[in-house]
PDB file of N, CA and C in Angstrom:
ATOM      1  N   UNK A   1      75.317 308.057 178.361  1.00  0.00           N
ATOM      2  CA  UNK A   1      75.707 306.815 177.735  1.00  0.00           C
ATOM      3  C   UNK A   1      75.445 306.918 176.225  1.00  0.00           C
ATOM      4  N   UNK A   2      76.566 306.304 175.353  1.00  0.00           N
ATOM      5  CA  UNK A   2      76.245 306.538 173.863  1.00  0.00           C
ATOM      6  C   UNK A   2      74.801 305.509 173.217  1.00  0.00           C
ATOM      7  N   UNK A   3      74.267 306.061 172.704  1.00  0.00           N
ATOM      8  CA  UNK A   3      73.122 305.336 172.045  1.00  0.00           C
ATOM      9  C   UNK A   3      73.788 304.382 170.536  1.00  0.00           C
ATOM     10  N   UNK A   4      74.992 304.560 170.258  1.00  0.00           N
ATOM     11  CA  UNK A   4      75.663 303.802 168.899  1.00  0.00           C
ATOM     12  C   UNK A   4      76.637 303.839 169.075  1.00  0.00           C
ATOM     13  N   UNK A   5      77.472 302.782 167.846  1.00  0.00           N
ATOM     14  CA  UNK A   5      78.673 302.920 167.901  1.00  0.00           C
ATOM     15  C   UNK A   5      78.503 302.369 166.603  1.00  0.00           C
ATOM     16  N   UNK A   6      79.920 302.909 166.169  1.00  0.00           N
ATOM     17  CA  UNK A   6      80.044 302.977 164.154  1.00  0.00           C
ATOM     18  C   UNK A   6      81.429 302.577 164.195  1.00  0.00           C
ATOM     19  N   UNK A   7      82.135 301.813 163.284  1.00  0.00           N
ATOM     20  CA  UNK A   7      83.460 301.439 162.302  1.00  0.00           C
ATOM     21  C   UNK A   7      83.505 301.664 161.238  1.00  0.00           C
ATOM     22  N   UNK A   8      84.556 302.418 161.192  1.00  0.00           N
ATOM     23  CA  UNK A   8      84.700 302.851 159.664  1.00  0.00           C
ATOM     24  C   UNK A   8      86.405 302.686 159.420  1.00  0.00           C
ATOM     25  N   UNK A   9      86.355 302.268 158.470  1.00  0.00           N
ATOM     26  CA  UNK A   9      87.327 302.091 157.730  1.00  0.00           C
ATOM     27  C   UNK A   9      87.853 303.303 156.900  1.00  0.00           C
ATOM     28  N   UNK A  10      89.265 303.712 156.378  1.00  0.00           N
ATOM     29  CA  UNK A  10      89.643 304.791 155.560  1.00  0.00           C
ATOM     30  C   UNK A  10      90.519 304.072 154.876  1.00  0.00           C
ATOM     31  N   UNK A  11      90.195 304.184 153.591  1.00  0.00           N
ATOM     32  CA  UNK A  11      90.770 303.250 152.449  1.00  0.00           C
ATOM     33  C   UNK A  11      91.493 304.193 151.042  1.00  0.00           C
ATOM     34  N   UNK A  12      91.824 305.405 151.411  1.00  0.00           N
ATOM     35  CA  UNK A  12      92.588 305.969 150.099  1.00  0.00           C
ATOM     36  C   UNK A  12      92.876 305.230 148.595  1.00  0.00           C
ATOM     37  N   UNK A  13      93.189 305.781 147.813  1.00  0.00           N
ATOM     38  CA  UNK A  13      93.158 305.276 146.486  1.00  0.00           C
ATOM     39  C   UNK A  13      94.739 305.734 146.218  1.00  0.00           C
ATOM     40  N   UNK A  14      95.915 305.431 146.769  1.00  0.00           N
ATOM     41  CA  UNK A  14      96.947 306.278 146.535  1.00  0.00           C
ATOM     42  C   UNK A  14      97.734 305.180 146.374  1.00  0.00           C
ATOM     43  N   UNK A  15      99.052 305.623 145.727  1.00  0.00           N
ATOM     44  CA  UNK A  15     100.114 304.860 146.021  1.00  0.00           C
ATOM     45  C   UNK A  15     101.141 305.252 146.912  1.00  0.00           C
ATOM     46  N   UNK A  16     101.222 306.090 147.146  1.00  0.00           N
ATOM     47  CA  UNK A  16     102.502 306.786 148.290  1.00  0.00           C
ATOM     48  C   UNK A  16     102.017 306.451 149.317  1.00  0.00           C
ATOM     49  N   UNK A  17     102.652 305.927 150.161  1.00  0.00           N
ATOM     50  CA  UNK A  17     102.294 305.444 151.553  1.00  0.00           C
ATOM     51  C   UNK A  17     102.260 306.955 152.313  1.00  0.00           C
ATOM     52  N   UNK A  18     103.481 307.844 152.058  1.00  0.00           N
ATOM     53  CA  UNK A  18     103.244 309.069 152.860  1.00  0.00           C
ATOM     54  C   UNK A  18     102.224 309.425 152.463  1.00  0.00           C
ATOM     55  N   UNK A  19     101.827 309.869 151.323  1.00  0.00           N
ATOM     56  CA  UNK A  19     100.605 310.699 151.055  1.00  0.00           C
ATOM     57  C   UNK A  19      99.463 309.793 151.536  1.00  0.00           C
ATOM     58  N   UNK A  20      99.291 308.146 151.596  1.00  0.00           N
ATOM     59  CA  UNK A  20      98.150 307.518 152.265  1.00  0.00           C
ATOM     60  C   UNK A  20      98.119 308.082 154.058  1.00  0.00           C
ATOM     61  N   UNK A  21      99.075 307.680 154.561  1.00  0.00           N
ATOM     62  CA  UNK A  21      99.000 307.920 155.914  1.00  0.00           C
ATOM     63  C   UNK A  21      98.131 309.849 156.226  1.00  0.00           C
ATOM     64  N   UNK A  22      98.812 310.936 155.511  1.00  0.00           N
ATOM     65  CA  UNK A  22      98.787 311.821 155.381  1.00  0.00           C
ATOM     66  C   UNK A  22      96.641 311.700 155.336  1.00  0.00           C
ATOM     67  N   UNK A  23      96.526 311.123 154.663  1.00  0.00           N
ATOM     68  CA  UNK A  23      94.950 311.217 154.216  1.00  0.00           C
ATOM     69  C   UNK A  23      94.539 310.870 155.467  1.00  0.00           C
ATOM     70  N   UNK A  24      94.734 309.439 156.133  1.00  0.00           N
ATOM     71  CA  UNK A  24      94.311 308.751 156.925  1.00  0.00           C
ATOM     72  C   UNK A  24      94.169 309.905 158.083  1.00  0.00           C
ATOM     73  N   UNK A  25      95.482 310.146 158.494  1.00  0.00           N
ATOM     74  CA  UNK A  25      95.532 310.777 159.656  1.00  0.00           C
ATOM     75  C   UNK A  25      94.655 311.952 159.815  1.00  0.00           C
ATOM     76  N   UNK A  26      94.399 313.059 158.303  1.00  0.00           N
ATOM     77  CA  UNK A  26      93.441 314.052 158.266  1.00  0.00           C
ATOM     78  C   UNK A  26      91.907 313.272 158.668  1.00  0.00           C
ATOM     79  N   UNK A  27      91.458 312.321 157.918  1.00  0.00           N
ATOM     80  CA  UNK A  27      89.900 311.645 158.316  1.00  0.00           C
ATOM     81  C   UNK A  27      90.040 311.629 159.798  1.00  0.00           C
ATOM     82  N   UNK A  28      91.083 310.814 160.841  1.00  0.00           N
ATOM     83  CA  UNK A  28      91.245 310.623 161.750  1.00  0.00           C
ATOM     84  C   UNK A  28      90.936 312.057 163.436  1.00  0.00           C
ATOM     85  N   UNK A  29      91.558 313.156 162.349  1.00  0.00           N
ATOM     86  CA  UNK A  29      91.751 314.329 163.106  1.00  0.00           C
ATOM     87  C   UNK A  29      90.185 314.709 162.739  1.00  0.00           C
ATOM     88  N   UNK A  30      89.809 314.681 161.389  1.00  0.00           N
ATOM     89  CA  UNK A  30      88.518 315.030 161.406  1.00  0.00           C
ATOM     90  C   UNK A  30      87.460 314.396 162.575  1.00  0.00           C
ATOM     91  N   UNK A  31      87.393 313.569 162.456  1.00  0.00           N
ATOM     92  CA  UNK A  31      86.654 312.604 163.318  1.00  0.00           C
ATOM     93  C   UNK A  31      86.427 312.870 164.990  1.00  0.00           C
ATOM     94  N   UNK A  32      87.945 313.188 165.298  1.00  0.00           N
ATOM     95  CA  UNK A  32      88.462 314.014 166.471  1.00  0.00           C
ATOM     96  C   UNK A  32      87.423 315.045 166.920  1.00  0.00           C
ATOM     97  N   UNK A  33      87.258 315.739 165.652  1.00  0.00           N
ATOM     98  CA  UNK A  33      87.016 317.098 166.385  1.00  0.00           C
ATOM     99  C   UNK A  33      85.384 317.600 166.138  1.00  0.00           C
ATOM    100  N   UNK A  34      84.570 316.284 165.935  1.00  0.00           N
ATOM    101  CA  UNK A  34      83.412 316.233 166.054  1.00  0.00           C
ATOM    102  C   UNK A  34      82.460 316.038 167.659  1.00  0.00           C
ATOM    103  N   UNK A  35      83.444 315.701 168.364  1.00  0.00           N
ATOM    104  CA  UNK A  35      83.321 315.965 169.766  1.00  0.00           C
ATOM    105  C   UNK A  35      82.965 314.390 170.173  1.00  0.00           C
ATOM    106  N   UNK A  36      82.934 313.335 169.360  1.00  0.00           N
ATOM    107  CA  UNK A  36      82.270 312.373 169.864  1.00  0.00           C
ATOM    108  C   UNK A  36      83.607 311.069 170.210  1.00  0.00           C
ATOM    109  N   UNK A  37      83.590 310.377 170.893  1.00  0.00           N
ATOM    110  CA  UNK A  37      84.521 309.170 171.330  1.00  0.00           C
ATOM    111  C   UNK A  37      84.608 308.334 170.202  1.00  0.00           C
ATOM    112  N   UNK A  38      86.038 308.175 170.132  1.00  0.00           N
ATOM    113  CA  UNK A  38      86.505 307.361 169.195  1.00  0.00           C
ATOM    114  C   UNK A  38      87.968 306.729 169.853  1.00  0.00           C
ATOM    115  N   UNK A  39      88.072 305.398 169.154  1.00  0.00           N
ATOM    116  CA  UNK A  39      89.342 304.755 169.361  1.00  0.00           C
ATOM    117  C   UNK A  39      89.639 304.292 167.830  1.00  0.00           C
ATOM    118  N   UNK A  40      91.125 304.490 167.638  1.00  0.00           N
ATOM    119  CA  UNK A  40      92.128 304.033 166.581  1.00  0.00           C
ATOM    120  C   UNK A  40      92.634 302.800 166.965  1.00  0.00           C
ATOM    121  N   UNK A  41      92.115 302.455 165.832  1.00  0.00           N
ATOM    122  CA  UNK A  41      92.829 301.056 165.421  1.00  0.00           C
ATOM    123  C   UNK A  41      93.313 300.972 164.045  1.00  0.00           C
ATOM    124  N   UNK A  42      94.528 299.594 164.295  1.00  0.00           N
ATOM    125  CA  UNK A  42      94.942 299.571 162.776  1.00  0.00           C
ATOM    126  C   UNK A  42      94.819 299.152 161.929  1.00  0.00           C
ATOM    127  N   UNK A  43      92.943 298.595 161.531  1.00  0.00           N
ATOM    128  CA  UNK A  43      92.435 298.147 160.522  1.00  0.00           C
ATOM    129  C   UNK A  43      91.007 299.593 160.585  1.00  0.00           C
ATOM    130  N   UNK A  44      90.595 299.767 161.604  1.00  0.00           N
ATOM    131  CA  UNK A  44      89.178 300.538 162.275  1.00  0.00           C
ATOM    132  C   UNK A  44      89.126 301.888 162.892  1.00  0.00           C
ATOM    133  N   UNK A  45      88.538 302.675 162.678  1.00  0.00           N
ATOM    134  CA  UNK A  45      88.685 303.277 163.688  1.00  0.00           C
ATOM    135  C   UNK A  45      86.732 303.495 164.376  1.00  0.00           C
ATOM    136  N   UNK A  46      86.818 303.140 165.606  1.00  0.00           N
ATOM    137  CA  UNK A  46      85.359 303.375 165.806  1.00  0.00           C
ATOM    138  C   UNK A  46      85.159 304.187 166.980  1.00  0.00           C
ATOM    139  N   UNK A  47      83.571 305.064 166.397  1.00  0.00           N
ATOM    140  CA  UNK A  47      83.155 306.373 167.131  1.00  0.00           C
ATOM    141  C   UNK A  47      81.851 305.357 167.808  1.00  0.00           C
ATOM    142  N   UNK A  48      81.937 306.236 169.106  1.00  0.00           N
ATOM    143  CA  UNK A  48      80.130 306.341 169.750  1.00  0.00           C
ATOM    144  C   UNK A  48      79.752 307.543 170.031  1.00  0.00           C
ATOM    145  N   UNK A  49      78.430 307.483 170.190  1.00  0.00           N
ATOM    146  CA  UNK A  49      77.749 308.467 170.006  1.00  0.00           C
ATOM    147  C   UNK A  49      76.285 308.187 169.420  1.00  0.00           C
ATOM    148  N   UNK A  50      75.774 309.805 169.706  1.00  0.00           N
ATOM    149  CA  UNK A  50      74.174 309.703 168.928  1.00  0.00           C
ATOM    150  C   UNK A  50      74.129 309.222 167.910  1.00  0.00           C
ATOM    151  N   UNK A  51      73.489 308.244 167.453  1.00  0.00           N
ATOM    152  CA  UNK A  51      73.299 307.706 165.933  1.00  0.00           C
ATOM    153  C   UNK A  51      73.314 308.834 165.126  1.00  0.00           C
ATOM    154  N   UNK A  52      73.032 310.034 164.967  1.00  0.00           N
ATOM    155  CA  UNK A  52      72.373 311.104 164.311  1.00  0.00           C
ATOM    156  C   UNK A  52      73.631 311.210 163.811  1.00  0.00           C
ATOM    157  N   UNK A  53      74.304 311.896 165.023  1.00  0.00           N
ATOM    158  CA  UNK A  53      75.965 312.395 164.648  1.00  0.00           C
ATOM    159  C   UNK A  53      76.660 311.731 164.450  1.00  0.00           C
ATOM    160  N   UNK A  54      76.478 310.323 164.214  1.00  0.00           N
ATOM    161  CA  UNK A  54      77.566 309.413 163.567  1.00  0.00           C
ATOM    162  C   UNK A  54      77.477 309.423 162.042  1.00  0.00           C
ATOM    163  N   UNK A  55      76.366 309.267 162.016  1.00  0.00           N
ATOM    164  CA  UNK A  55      75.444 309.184 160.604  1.00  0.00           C
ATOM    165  C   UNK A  55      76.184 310.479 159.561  1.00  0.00           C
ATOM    166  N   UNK A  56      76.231 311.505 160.379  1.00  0.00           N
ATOM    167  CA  UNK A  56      76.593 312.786 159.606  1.00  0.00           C
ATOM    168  C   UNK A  56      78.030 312.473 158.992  1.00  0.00           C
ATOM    169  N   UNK A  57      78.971 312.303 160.100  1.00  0.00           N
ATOM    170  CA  UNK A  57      80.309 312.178 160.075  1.00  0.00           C
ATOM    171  C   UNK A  57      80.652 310.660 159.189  1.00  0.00           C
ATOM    172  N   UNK A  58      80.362 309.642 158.850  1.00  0.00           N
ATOM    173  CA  UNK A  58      80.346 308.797 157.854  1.00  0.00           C
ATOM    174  C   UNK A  58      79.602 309.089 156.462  1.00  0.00           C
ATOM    175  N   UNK A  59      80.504 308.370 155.746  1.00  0.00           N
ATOM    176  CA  UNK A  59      79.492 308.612 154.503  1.00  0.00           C
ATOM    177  C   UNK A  59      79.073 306.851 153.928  1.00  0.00           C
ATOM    178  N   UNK A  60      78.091 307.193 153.522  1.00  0.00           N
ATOM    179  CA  UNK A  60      77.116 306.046 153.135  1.00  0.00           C
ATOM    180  C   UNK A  60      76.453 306.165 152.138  1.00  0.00           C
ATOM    181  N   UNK A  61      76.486 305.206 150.869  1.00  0.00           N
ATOM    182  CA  UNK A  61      76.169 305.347 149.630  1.00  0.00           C
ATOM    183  C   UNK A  61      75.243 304.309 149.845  1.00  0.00           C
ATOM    184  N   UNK A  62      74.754 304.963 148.964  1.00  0.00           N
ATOM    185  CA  UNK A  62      72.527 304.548 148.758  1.00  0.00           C
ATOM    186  C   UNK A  62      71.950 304.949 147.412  1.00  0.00           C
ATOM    187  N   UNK A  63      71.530 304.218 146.687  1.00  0.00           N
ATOM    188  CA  UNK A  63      70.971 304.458 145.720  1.00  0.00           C
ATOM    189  C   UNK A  63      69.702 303.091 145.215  1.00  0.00           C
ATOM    190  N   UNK A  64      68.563 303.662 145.239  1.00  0.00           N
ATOM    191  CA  UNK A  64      67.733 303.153 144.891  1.00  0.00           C
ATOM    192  C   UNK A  64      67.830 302.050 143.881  1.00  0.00           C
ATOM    193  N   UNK A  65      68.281 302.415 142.704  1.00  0.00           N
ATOM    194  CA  UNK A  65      68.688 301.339 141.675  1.00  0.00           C
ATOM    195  C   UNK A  65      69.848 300.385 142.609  1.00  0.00           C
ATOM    196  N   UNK A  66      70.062 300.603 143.151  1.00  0.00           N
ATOM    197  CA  UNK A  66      71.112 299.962 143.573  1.00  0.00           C
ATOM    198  C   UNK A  66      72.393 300.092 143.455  1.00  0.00           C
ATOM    199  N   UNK A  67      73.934 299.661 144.250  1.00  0.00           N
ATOM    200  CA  UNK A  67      75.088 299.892 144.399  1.00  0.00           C
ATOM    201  C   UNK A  67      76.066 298.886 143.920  1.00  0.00           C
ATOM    202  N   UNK A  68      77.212 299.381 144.020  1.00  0.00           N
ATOM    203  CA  UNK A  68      78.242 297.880 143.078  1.00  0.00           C
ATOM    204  C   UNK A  68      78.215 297.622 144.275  1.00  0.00           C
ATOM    205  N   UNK A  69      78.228 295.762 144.256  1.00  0.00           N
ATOM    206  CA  UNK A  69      78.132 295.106 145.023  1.00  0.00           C
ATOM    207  C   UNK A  69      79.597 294.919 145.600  1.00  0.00           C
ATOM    208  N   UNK A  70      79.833 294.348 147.303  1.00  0.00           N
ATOM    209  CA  UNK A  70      81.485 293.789 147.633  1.00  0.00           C
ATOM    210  C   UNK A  70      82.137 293.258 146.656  1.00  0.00           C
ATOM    211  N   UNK A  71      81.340 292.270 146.141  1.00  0.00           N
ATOM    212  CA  UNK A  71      81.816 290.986 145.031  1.00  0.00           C
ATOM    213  C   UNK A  71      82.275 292.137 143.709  1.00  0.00           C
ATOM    214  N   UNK A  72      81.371 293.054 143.443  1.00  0.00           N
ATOM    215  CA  UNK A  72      82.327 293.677 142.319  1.00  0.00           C
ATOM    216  C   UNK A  72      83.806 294.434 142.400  1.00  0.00           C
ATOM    217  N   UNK A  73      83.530 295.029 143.705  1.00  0.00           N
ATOM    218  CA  UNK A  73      84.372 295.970 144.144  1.00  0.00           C
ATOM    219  C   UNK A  73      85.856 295.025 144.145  1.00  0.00           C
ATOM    220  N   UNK A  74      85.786 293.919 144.848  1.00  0.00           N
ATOM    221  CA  UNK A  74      86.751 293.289 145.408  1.00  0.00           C
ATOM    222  C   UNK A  74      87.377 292.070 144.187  1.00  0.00           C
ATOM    223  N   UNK A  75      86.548 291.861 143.336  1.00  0.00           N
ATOM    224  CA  UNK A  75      86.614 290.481 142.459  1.00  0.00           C
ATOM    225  C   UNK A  75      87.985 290.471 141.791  1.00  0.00           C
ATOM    226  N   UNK A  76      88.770 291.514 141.480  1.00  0.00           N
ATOM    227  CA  UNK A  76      90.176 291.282 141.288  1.00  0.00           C
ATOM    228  C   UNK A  76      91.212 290.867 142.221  1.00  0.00           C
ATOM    229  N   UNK A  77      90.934 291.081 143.346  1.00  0.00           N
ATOM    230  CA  UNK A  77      91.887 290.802 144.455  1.00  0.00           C
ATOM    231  C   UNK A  77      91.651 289.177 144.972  1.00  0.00           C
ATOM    232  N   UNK A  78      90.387 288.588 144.413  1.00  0.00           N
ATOM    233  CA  UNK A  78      90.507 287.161 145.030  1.00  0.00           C
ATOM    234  C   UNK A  78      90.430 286.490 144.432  1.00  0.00           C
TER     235      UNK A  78
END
């Protein structure tokens, strides 16, 4: 039985929709072939599994001083 389960989102910085999908689908295949269960969705895609090996396969920004906040990231779009 999986001990976690993770959502992650893949958010490219592109304008070509081919070349976005193209990205997406590589993270997607990556993800694949880490051996752990995952389902696609079309906002999500989420893995289970050992926390350990989820942990690896996501990336997660951390910094002591601290990170730009949602509110910065997003503050043009609303």
């Amino acid at each position: 039985m999986p001990k976690a389960s993770v959502a992650i989102q893949i958010l490219p910085k592109v304008k070509n929709k081919d070349k976005l999908l193209i990205i997406i689908d590589e993270a997607i295949s990556f993800i694949k072939k880490q051996g752990v269960t995952c389902e696609v969705g079309p906002m999500e895609t989420t893995m289970e599994g050992e926390l350990d090996q989820l942990l690896e396969i996501v990336k997660i920004i951390y910094s002591p001083k601290g990170v730009m906040t949602i509110r910065e990231k997003v503050a043009k779009h609303r």
